[in-house]
C-alpha atoms as a PDB file:
ATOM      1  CA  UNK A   1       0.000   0.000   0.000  1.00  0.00           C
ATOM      2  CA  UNK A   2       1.461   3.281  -1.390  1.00  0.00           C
ATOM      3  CA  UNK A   3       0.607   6.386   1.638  1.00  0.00           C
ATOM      4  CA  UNK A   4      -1.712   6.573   3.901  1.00  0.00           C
ATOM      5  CA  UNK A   5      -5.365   5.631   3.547  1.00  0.00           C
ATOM      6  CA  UNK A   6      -8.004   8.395   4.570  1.00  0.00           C
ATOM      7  CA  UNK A   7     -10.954   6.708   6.383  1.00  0.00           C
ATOM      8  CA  UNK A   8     -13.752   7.615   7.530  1.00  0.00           C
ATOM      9  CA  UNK A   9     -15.795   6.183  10.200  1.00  0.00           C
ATOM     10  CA  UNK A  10     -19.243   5.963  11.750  1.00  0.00           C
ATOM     11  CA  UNK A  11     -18.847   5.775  15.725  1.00  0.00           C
ATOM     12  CA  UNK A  12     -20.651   6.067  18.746  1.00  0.00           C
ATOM     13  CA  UNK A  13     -17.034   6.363  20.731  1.00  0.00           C
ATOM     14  CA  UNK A  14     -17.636   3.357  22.589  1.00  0.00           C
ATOM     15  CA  UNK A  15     -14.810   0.165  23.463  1.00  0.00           C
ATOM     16  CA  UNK A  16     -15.504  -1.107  20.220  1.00  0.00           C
ATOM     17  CA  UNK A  17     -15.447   1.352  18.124  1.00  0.00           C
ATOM     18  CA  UNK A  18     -12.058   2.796  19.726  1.00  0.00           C
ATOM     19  CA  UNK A  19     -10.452  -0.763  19.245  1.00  0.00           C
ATOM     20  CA  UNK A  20     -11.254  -0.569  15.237  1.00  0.00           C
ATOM     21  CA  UNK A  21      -9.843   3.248  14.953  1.00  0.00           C
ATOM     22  CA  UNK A  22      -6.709   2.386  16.812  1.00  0.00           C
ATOM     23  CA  UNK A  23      -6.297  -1.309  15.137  1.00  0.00           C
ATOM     24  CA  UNK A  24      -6.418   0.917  11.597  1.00  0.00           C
ATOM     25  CA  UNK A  25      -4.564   3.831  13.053  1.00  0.00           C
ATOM     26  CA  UNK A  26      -1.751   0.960  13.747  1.00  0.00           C
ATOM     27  CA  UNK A  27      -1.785   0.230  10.259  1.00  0.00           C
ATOM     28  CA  UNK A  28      -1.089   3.972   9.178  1.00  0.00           C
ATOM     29  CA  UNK A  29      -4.635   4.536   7.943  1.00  0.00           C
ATOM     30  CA  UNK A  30      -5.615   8.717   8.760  1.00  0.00           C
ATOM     31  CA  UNK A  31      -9.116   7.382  10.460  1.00  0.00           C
ATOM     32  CA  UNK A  32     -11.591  10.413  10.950  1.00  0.00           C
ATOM     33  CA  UNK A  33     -14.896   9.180  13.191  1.00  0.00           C
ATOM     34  CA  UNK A  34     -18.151  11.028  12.973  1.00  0.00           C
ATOM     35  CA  UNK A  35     -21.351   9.999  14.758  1.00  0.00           C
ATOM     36  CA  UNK A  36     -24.037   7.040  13.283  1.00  0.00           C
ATOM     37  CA  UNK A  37     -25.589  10.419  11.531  1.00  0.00           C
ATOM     38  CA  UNK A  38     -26.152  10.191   7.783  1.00  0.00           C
ATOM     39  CA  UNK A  39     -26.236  13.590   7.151  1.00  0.00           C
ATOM     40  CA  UNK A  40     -23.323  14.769   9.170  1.00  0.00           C
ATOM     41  CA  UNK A  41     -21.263  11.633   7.477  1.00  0.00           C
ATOM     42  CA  UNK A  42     -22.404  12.999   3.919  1.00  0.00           C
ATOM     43  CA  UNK A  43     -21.230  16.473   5.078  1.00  0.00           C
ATOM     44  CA  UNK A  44     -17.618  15.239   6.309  1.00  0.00           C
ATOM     45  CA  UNK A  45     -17.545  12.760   2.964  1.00  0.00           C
ATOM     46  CA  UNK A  46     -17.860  16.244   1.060  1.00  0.00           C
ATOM     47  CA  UNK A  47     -15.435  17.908   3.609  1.00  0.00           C
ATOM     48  CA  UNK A  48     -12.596  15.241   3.486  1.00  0.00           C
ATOM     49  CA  UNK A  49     -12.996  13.158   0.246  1.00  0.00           C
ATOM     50  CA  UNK A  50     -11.989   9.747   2.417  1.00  0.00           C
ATOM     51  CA  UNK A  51     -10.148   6.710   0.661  1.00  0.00           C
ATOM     52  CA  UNK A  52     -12.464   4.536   2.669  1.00  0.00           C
ATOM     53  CA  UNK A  53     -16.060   4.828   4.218  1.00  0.00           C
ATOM     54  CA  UNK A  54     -16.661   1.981   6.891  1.00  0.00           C
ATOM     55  CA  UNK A  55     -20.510   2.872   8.358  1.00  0.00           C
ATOM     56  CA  UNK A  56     -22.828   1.107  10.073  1.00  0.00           C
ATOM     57  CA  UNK A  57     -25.891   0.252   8.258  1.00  0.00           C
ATOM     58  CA  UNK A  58     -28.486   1.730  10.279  1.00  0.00           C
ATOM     59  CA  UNK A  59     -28.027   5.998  10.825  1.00  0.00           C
ATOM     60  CA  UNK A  60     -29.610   9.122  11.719  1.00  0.00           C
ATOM     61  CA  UNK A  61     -31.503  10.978   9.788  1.00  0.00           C
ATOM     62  CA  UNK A  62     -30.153   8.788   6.295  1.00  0.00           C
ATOM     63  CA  UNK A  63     -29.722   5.275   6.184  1.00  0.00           C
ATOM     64  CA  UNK A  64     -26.309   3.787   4.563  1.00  0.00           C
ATOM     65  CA  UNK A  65     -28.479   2.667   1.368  1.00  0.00           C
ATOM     66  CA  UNK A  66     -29.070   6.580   1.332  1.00  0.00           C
ATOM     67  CA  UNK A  67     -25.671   7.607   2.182  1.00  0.00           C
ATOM     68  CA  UNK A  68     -24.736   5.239  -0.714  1.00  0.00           C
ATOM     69  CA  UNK A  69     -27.380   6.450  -3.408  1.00  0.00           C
ATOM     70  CA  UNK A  70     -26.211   9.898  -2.669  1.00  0.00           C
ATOM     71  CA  UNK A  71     -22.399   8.870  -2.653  1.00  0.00           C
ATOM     72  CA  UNK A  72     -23.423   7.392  -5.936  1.00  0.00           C
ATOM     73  CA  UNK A  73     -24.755   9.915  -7.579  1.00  0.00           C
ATOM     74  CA  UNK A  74     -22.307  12.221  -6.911  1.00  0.00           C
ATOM     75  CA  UNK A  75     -19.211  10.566  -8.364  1.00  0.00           C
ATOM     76  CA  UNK A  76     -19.521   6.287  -9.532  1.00  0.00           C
ATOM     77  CA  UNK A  77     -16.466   6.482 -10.858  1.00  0.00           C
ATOM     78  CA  UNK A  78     -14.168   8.285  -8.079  1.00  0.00           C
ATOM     79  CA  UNK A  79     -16.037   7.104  -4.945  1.00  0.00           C
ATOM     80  CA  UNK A  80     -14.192   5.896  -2.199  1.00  0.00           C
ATOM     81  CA  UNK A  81     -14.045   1.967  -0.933  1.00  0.00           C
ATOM     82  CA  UNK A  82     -17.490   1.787   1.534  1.00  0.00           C
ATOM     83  CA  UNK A  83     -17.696  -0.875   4.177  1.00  0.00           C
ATOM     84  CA  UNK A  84     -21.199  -1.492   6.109  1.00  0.00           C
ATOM     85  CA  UNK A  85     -21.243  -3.266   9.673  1.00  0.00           C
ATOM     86  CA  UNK A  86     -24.664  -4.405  10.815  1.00  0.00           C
ATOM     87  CA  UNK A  87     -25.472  -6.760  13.112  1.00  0.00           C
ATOM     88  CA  UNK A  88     -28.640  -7.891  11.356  1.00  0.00           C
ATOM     89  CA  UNK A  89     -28.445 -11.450  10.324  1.00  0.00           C
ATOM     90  CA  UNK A  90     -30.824 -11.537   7.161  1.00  0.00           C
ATOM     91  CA  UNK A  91     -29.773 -12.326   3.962  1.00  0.00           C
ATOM     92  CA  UNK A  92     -32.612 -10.516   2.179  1.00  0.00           C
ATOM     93  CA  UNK A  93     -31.041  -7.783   4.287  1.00  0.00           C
ATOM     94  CA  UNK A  94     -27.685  -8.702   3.073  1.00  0.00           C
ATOM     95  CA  UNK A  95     -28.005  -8.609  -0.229  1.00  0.00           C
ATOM     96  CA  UNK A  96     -30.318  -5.534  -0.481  1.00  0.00           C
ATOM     97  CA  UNK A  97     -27.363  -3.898   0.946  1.00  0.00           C
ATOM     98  CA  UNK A  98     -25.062  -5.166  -1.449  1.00  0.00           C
ATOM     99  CA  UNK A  99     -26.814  -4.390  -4.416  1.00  0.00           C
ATOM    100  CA  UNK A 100     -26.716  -0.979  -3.308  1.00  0.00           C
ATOM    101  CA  UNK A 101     -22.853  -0.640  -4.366  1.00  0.00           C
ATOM    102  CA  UNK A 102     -21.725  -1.888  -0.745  1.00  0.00           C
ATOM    103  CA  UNK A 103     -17.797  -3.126  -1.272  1.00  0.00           C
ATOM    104  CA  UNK A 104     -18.030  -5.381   1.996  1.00  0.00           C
ATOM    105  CA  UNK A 105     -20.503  -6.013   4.531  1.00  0.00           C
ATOM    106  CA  UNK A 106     -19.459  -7.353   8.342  1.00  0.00           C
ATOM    107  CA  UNK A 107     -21.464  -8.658  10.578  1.00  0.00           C
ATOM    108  CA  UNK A 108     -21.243  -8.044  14.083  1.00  0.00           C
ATOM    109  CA  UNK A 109     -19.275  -8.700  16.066  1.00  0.00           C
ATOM    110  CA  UNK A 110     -16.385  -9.217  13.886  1.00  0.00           C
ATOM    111  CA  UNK A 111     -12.183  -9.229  14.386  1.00  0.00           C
ATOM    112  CA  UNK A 112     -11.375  -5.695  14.033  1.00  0.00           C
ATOM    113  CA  UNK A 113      -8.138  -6.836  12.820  1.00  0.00           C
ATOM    114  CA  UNK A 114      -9.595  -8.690   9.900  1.00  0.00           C
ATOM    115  CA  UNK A 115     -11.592  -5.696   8.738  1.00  0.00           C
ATOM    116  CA  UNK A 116      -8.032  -3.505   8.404  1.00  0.00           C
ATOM    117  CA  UNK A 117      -6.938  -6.834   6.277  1.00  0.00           C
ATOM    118  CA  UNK A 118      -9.992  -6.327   4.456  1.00  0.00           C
ATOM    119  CA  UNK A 119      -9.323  -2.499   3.346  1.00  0.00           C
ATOM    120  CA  UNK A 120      -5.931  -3.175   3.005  1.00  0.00           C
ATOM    121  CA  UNK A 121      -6.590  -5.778   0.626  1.00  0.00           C
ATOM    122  CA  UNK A 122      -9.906  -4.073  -0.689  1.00  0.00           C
ATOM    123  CA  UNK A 123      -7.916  -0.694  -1.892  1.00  0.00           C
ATOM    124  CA  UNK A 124      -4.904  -2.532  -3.234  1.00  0.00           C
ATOM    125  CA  UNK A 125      -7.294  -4.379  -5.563  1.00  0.00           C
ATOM    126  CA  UNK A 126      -8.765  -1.216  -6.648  1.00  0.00           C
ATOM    127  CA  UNK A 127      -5.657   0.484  -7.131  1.00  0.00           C
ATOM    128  CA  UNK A 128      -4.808  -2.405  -9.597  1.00  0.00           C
ATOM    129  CA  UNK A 129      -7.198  -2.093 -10.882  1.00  0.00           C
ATOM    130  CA  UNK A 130      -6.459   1.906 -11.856  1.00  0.00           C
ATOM    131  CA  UNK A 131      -2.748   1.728 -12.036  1.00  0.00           C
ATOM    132  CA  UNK A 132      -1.407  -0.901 -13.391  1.00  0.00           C
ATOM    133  CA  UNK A 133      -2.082  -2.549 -17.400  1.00  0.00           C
ATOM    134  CA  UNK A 134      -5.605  -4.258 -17.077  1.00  0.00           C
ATOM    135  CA  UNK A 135      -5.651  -7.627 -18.306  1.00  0.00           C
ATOM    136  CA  UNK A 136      -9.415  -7.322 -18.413  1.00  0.00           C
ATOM    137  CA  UNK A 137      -9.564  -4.383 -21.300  1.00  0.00           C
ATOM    138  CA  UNK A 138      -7.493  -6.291 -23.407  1.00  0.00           C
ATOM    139  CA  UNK A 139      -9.192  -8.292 -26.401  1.00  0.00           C
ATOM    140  CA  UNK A 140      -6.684 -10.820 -26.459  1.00  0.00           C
ATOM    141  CA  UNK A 141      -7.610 -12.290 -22.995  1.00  0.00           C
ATOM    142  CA  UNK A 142     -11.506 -11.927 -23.503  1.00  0.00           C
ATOM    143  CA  UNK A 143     -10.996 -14.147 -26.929  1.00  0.00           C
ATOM    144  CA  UNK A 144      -8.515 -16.463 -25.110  1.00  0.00           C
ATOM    145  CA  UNK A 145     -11.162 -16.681 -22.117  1.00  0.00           C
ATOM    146  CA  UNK A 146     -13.833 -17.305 -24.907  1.00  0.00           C
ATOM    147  CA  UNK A 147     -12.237 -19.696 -26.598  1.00  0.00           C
ATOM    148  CA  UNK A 148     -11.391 -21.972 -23.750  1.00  0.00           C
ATOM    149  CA  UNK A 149     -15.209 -21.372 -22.519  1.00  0.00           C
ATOM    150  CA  UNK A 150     -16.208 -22.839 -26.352  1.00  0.00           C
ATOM    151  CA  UNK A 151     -14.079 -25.455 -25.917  1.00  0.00           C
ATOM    152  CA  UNK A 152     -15.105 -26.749 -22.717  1.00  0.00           C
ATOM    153  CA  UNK A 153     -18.826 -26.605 -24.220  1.00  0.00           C
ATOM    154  CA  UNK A 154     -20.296 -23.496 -22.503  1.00  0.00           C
ATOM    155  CA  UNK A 155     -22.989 -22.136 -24.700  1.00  0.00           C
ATOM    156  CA  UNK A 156     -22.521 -18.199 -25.495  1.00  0.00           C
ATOM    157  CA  UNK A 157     -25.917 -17.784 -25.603  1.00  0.00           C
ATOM    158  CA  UNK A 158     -26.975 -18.443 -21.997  1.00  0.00           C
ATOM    159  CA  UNK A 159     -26.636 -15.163 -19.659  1.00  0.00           C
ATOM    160  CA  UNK A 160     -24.455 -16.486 -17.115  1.00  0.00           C
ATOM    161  CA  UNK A 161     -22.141 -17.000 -20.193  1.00  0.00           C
ATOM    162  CA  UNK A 162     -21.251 -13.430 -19.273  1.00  0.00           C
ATOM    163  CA  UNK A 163     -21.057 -13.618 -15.783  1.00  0.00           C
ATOM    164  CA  UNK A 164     -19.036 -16.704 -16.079  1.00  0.00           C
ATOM    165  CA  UNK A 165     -16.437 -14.706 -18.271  1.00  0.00           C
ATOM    166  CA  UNK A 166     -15.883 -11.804 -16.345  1.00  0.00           C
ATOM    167  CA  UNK A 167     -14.943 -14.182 -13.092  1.00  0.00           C
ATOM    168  CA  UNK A 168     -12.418 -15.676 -14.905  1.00  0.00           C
ATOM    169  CA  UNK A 169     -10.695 -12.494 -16.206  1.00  0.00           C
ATOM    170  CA  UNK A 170     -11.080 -11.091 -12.687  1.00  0.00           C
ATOM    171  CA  UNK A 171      -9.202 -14.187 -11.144  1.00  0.00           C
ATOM    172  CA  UNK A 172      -6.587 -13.786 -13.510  1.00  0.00           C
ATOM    173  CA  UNK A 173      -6.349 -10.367 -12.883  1.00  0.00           C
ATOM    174  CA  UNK A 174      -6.203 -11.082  -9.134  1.00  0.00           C
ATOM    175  CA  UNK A 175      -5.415 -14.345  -7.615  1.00  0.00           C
ATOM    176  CA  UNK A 176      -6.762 -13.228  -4.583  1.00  0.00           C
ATOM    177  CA  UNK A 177     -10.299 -13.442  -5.831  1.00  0.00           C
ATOM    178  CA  UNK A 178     -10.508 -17.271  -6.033  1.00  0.00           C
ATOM    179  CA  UNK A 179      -9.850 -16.951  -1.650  1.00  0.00           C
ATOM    180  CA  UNK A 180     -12.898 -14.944  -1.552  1.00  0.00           C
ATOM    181  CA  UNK A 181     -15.567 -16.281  -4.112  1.00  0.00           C
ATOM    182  CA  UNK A 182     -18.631 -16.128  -2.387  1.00  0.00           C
ATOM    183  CA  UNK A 183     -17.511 -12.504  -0.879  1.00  0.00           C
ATOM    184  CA  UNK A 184     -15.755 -10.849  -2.906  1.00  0.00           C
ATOM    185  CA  UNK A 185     -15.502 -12.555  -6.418  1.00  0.00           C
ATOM    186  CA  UNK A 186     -19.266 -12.877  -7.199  1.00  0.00           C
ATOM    187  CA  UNK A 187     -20.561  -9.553  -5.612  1.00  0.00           C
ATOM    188  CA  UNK A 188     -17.720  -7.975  -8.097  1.00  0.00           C
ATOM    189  CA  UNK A 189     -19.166  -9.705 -11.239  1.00  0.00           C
ATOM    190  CA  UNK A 190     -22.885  -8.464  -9.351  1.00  0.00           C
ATOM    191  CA  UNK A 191     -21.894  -4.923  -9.339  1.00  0.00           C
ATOM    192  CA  UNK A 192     -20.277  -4.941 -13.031  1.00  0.00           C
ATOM    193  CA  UNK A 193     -23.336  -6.333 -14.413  1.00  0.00           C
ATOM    194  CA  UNK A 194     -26.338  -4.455 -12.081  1.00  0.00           C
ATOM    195  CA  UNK A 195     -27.485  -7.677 -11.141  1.00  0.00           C
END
């Protein structure tokens, strides 16, 4: 990780949420915390332009599906890395929150050292993605992906054709993909194709 990440954070300053800003402080993330307030955490988004977002799921005033619409509309493109934390057990609940544009969602209680893994490893792949050559823009590798699908008798015609595709060029991309399938690699190909 080039620098130091800017994140922000939705806290109520309590024993738990202290142990997660120090655990990321430790590894040289620039944590701001604001209170579980939509609004205010839209205002210090504008304010600060974070790296990261981790928020709970339920806020004042706007929700994080809100925050995120709103996040959304502002900038797809440019918008920073979000993380939700709920402690909601649903996976209706889950997944409505994913399709929302959600990078990760934790359940509580989690190991506050394995969420700074997660952003760690979360922004690098990002930054990959924008710095470096992407494999996944060049034509050879779709063909060469294509071909091997035709091969193995995967009919082009069937929608998960696509689907299919794009998780193989992201895992060659990234090898790190295939040790997160269910949750990274397949809310990635999700998100690509609105579904």
């Amino acid at each position: 990780m080039i620098g130091n990440l800017s994140v922000l954070l939705t806290d109520e300053k309590d024993d738990a949420g202290l142990k997660l800003a120090g655990v990321l402080r430790k590894n040289k993330m620039d944590v701001k915390v604001c209170s579980k307030n939509g609004a205010e955490l839209l205002r210090y988004y504008e304010e600060l332009h974070p790296d990261v977002i981790i928020m709970d799921a339920f806020l004042q005033h706007i929700d994080a599906m809100g925050v995120i619409a709103r996040i959304n509309m502002k900038d797809p493109v440019k918008r920073p890395l979000i993380i939700v934390m709920s402690g909601i057990d649903n996976p209706n609940f889950e997944r409505g929150i994913t399709k929302c544009g959600v990078d990760y969602y934790f359940l509580k209680p989690f190991d506050v050292n394995i969420l700074a893994q997660r952003v760690t490893q979360l922004t690098n792949w990002s930054k990959d993605k924008t710095n470096t050559v992407n494999l996944r823009e060049s034509n050879d590798l779709i063909v060469t992906v294509s071909e091997i699908m035709h091969q193995l008798g995967v009919p082009a015609h069937i929608k998960g054709y696509l689907y299919l595709r794009e998780a193989i060029i992201l895992s060659i991309n990234d090898s790190e993909m295939m040790s997160s399938v269910t949750k990274v690699l397949y809310p990635t190909v999700a998100k690509r194709y609105s579904t």
